[in-house]
Protein backbone atom coordinates (compact mmCIF):
# COMPACT_ATOMS: atom_id res chain seq x y z
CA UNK A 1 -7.49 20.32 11.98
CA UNK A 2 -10.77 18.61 11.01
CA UNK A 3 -14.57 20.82 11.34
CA UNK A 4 -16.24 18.43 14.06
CA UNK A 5 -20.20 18.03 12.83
CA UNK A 6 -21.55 16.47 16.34
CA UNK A 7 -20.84 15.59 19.75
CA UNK A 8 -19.11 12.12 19.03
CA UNK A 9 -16.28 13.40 16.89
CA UNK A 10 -14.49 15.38 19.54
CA UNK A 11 -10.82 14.26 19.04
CA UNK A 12 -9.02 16.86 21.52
CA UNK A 13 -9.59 16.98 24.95
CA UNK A 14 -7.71 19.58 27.03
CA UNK A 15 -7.57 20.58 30.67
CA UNK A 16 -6.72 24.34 31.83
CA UNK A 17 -4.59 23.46 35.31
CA UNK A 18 -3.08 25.69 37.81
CA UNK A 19 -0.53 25.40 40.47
CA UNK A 20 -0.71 27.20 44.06
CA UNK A 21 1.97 28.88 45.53
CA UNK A 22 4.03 26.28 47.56
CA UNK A 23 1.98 23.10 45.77
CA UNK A 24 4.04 20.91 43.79
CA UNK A 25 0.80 18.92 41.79
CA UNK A 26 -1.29 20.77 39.32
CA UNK A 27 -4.93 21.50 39.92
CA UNK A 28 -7.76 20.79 36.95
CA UNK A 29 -9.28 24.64 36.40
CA UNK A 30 -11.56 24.04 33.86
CA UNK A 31 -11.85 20.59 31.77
CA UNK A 32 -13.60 19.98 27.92
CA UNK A 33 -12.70 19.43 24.71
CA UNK A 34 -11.38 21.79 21.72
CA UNK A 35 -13.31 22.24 18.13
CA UNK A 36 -11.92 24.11 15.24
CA UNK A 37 -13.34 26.98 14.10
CA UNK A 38 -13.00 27.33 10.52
CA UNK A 39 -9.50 26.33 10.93
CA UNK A 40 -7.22 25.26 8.10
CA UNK A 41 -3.65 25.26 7.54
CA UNK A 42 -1.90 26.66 4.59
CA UNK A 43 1.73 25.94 3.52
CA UNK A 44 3.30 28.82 3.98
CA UNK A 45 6.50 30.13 6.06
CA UNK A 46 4.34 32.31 8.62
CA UNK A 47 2.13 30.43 11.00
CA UNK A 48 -1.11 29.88 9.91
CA UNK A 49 -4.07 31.88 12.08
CA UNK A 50 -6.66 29.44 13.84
CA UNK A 51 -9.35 29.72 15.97
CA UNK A 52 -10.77 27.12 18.57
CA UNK A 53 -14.04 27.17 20.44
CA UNK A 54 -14.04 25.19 23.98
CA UNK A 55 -16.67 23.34 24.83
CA UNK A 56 -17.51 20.98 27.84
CA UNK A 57 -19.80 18.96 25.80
CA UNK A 58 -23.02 19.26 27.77
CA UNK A 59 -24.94 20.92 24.78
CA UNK A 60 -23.96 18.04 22.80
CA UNK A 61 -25.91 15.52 24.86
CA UNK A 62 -28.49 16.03 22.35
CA UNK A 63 -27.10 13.97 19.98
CA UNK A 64 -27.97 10.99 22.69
CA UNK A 65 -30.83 9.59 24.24
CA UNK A 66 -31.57 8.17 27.29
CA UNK A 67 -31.31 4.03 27.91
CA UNK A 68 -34.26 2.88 29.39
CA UNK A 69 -35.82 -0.13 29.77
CA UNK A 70 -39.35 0.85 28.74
CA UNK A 71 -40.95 -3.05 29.32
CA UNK A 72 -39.19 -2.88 32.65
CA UNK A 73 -41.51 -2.28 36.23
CA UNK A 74 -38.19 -1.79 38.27
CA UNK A 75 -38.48 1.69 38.93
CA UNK A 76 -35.46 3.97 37.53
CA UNK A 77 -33.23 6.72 39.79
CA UNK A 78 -33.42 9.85 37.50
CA UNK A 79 -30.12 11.28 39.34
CA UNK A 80 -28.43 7.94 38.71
CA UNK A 81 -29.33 8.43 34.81
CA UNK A 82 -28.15 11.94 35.31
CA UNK A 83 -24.74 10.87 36.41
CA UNK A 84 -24.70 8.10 33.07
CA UNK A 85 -25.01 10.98 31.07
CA UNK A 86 -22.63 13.21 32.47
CA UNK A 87 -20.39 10.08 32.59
CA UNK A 88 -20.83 10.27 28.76
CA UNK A 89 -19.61 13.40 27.94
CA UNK A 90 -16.14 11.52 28.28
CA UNK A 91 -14.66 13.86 31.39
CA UNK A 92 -15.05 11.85 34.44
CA UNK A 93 -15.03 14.90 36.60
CA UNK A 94 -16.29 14.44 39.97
CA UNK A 95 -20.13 15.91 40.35
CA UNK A 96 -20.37 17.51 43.56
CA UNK A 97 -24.58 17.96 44.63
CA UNK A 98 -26.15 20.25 47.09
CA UNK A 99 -30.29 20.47 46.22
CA UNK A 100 -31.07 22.06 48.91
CA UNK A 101 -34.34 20.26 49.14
CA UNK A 102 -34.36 17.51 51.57
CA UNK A 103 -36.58 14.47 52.15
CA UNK A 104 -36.79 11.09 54.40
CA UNK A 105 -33.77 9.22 52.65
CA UNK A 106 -31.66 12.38 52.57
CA UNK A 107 -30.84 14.71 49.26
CA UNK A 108 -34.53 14.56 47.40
CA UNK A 109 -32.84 15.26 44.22
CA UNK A 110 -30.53 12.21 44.12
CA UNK A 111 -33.70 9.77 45.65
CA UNK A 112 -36.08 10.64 42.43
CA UNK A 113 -37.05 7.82 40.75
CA UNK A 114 -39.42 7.08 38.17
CA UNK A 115 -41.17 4.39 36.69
CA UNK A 116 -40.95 3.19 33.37
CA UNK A 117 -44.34 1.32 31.69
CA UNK A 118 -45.67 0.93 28.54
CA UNK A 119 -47.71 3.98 28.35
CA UNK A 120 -45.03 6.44 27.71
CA UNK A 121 -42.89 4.02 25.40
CA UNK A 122 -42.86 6.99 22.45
CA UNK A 123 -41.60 9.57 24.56
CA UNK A 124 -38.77 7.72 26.14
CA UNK A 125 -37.19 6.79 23.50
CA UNK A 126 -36.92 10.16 22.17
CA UNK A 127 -35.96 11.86 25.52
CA UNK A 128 -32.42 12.90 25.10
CA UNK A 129 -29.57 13.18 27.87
CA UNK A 130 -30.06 17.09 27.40
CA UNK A 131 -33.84 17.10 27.88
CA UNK A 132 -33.44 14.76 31.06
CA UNK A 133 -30.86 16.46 32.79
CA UNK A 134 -32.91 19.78 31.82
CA UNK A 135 -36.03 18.67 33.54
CA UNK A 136 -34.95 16.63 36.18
CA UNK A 137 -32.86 20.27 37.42
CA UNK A 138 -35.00 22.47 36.49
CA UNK A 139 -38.04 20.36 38.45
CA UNK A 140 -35.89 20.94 41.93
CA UNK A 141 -34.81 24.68 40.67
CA UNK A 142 -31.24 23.61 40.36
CA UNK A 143 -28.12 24.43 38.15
CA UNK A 144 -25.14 22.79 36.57
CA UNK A 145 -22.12 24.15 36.05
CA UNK A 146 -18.03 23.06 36.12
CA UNK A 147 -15.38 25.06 38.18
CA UNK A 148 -12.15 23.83 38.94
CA UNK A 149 -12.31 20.62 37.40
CA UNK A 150 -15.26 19.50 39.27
CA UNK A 151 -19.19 19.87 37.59
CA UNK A 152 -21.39 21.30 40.51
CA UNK A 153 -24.85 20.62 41.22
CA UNK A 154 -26.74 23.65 43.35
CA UNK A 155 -30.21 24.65 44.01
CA UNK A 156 -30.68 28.24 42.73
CA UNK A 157 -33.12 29.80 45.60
CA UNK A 158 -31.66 27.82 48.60
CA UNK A 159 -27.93 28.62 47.65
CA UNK A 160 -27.05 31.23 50.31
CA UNK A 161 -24.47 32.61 48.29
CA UNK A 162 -22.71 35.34 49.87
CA UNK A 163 -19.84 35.51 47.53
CA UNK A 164 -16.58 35.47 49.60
CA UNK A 165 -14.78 32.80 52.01
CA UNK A 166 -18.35 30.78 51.67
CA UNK A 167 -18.18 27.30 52.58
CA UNK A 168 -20.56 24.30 51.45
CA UNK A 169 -20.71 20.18 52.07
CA UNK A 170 -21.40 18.81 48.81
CA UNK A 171 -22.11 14.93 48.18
CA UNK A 172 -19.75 13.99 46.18
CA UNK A 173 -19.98 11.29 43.57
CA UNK A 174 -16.72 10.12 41.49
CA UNK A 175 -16.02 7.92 38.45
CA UNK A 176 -14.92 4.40 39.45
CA UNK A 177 -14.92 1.33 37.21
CA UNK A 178 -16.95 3.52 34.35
CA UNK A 179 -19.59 4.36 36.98
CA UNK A 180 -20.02 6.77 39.45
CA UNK A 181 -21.02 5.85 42.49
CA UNK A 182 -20.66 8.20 46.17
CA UNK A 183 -17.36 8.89 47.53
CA UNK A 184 -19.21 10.93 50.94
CA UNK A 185 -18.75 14.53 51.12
CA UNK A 186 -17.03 17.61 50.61
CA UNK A 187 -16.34 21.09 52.11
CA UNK A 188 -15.98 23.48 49.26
């Protein structure tokens, strides 16, 4: 197997699925790709050992920056960019969002928007897909994280989080025609 160097060389993608008890379709458990670790492969008679790290691609964002329009005055949605990038990372997975933090036009965290002008020009163009989606969660105290094939967006401090048989309507934003766009909501 080949030693991948950076985040757009992943050539094996692989999905961990699991099937209830009385289901007959297979549910997506965890979702990312696999990189060899110091693999090689020896001709020999006894299987070769090898070692794979799985990864879901989110550090690699770094490797990426951010497409903005820096002449433009239209302001820009900062979750919309948020979903681009996630959208990049070549998994499609739904993105399920509960801030916590509300405002006049609903979820504050999916309304931000910002405005792009000539003053910042230098510092866009070096903001990478990491450093965005870094800020723009950490600014509303929020994490990201994938579980059961789905990447989840929650506030941190506003999460009530009592562990067991817990219940939560999420939006919920899917991939259609390379974009995502909202697909209403979910109890999870």
């Amino acid at each position: 197997l080949p030693r991948f160097t950076s985040a757009g060389q992943f050539e094996y993608q692989a999905r961990l699925r699991y099937r209830r008890n009385g289901e007959s379709t297979l549910n997506d458990y965890w979702c990312g790709f696999i990189q060899s670790s110091d693999g090689n492969e020896g001709i020999s008679s006894i299987s070769p050992e090898i070692s794979f790290t799985a990864i879901d691609n989110l550090g690699g964002m770094e490797d990426s920056t951010v497409d903005v329009s820096v002449g433009s005055v239209t302001p820009i949605n900062l979750f919309d960019q948020l979903l681009e990038s996630l959208r990049q990372t070549g998994l499609d997975l739904p993105v399920m969002v509960e801030s916590g933090i509300r405002n006049a036009t609903g979820d504050a965290l999916t309304n931000v928007t910002a405005h792009p002008g000539e003053d910042n020009v230098e510092y866009r163009k070096k903001l990478t897909n990491k450093e965005m989606i870094g800020g723009l969660l950490s600014a509303f105290n929020c994490k990201i994280f994938q579980s059961y094939g789905k990447w989840f967006i929650i506030n941190a401090s506003t999460h009530s989080g009592t562990g067991t048989n817990e219940t939560c309507t999420f939006a919920k934003y899917t991939v259609q025609n390379a974009v995502y766009t909202a697909d209403g909501t979910e109890n999870v």
